[in-house]
Protein backbone atom coordinates (compact mmCIF):
# COMPACT_ATOMS: atom_id res chain seq x y z
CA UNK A 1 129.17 66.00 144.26
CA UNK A 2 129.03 66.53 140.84
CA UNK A 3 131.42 68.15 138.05
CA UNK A 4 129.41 70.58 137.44
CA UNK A 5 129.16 71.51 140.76
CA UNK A 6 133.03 72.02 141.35
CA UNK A 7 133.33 73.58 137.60
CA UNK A 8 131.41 76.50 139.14
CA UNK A 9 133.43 76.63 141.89
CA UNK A 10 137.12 76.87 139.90
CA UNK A 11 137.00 80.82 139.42
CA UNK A 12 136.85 81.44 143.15
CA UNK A 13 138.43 78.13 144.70
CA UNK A 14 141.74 79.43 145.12
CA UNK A 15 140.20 82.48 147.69
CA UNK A 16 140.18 80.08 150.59
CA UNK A 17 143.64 79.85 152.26
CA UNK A 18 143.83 76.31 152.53
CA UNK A 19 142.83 75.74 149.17
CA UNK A 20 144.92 78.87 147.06
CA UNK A 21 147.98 78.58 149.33
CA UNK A 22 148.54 81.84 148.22
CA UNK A 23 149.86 83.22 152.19
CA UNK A 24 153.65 81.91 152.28
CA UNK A 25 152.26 81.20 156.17
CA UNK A 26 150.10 78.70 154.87
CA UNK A 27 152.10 77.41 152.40
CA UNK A 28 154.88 76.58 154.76
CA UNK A 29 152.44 74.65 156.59
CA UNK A 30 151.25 72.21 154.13
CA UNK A 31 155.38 71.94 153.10
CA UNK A 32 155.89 71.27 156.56
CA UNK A 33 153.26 68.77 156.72
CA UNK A 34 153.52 66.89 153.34
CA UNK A 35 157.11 67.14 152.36
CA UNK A 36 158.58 64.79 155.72
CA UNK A 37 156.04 61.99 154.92
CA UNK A 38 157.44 61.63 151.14
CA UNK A 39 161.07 59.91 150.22
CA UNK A 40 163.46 62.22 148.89
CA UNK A 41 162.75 64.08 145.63
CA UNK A 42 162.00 62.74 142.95
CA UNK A 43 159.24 60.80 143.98
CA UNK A 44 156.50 60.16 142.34
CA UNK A 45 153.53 61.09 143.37
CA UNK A 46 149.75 60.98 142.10
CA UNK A 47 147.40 63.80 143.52
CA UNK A 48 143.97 62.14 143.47
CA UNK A 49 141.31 65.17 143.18
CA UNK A 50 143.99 67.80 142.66
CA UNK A 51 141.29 70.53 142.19
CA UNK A 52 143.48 73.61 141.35
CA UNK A 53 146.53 71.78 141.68
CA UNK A 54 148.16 73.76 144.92
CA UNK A 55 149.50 70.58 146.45
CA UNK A 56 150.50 69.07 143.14
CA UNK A 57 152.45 72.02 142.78
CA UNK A 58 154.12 72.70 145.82
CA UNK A 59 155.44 68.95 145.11
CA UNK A 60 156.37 69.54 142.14
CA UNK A 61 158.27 72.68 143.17
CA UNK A 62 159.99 70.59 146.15
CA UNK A 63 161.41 68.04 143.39
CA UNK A 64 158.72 65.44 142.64
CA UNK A 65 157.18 63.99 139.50
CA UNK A 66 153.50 64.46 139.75
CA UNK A 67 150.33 63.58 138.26
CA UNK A 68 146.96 65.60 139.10
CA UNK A 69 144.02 64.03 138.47
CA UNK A 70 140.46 65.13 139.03
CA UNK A 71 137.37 64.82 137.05
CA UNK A 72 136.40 68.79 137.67
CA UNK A 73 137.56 70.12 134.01
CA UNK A 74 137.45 73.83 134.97
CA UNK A 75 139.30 72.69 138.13
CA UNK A 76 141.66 71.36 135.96
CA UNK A 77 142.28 74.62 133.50
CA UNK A 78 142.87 76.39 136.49
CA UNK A 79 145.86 74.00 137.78
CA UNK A 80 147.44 73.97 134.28
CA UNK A 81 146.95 77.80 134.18
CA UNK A 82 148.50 77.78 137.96
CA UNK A 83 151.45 75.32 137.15
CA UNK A 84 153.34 77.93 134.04
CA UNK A 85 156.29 76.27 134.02
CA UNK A 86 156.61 73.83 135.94
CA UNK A 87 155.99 69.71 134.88
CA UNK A 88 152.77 69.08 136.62
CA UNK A 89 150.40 66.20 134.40
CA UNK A 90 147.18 67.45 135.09
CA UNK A 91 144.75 64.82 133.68
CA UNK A 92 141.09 64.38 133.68
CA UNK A 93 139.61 61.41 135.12
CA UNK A 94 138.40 59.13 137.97
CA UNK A 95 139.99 59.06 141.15
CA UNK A 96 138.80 55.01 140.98
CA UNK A 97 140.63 54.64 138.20
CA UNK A 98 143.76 57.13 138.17
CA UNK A 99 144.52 58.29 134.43
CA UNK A 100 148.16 59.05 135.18
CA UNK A 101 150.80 57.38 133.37
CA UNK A 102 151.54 53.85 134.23
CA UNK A 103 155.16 55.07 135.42
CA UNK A 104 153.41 56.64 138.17
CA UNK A 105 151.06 54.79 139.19
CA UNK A 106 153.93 52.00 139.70
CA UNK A 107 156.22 53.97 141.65
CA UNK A 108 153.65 56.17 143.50
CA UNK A 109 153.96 56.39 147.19
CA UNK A 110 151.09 59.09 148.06
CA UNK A 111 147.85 59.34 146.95
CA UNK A 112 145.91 56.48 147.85
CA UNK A 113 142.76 57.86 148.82
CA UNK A 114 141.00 56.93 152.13
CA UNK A 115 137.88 59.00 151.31
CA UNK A 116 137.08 62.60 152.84
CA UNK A 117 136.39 63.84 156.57
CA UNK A 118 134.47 66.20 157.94
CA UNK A 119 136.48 69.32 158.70
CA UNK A 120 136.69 70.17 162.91
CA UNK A 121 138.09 73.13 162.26
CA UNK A 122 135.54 74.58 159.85
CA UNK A 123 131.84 72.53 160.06
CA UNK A 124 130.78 71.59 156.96
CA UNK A 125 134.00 71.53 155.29
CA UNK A 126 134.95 68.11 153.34
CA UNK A 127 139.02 67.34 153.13
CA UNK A 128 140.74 64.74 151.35
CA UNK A 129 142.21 62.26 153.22
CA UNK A 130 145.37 60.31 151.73
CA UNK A 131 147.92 57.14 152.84
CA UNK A 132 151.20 57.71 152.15
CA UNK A 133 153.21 54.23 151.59
């Protein structure tokens, strides 16, 4: 996929559940599911194709230091528009080649990107897959 392909999907990302975690239902979930497999706040971790930032975020709110990355720009001004307030470093760039702070990237124990699965819940749907270490 292209940039320009996910830059025309940033107005309307966030109306999906999964992706907007706007239903405190669904948000609990992804805490649930994320939140055990980290160390204890404040870890650092880098959020490779971040999109709109919802799971940077929701770690960040839970105590971690995180860097967003994604090379979607409008995906991007949505996140930073999302995150008022709280220290998220949303930064624009290549999931290949991280552009978060060296600090991070050191210490980071999520985010290492195993590539993206097909969805068996919705067909069609792409997810991103990470290792936690």
């Amino acid at each position: 996929m292209t940039s320009d392909l996910w830059d025309a999907q940033a107005e309307t990302f966030d109306d999906q559940p999964d992706h907007g975690l706007r239903d405190a239902a669904v948000r609990d979930a992804w805490a649930d599911l994320l939140l055990p497999l980290l160390p204890p706040a404040p870890a650092a971790v880098v959020d490779l194709g971040c999109g709109t930032g919802s799971l940077s975020l929701l770690l960040a709110e839970a105590g971690h230091d995180v860097c967003g990355a994604d090379f979607s720009t409008a995906m991007l001004g949505q996140a930073r528009r999302k995150a008022a307030g709280l220290e998220v470093d949303f930064r624009h760039g290549d999931a290949a080649d991280p552009p978060c702070p060296d600090r991070l990237r050191r210490r980071s124990r999520a985010a290492r990107p195993l590539g993206h699965a097909r969805s068996r819940r919705r067909p069609g749907e792409v997810g991103r897959l990470a290792q936690v270490r």
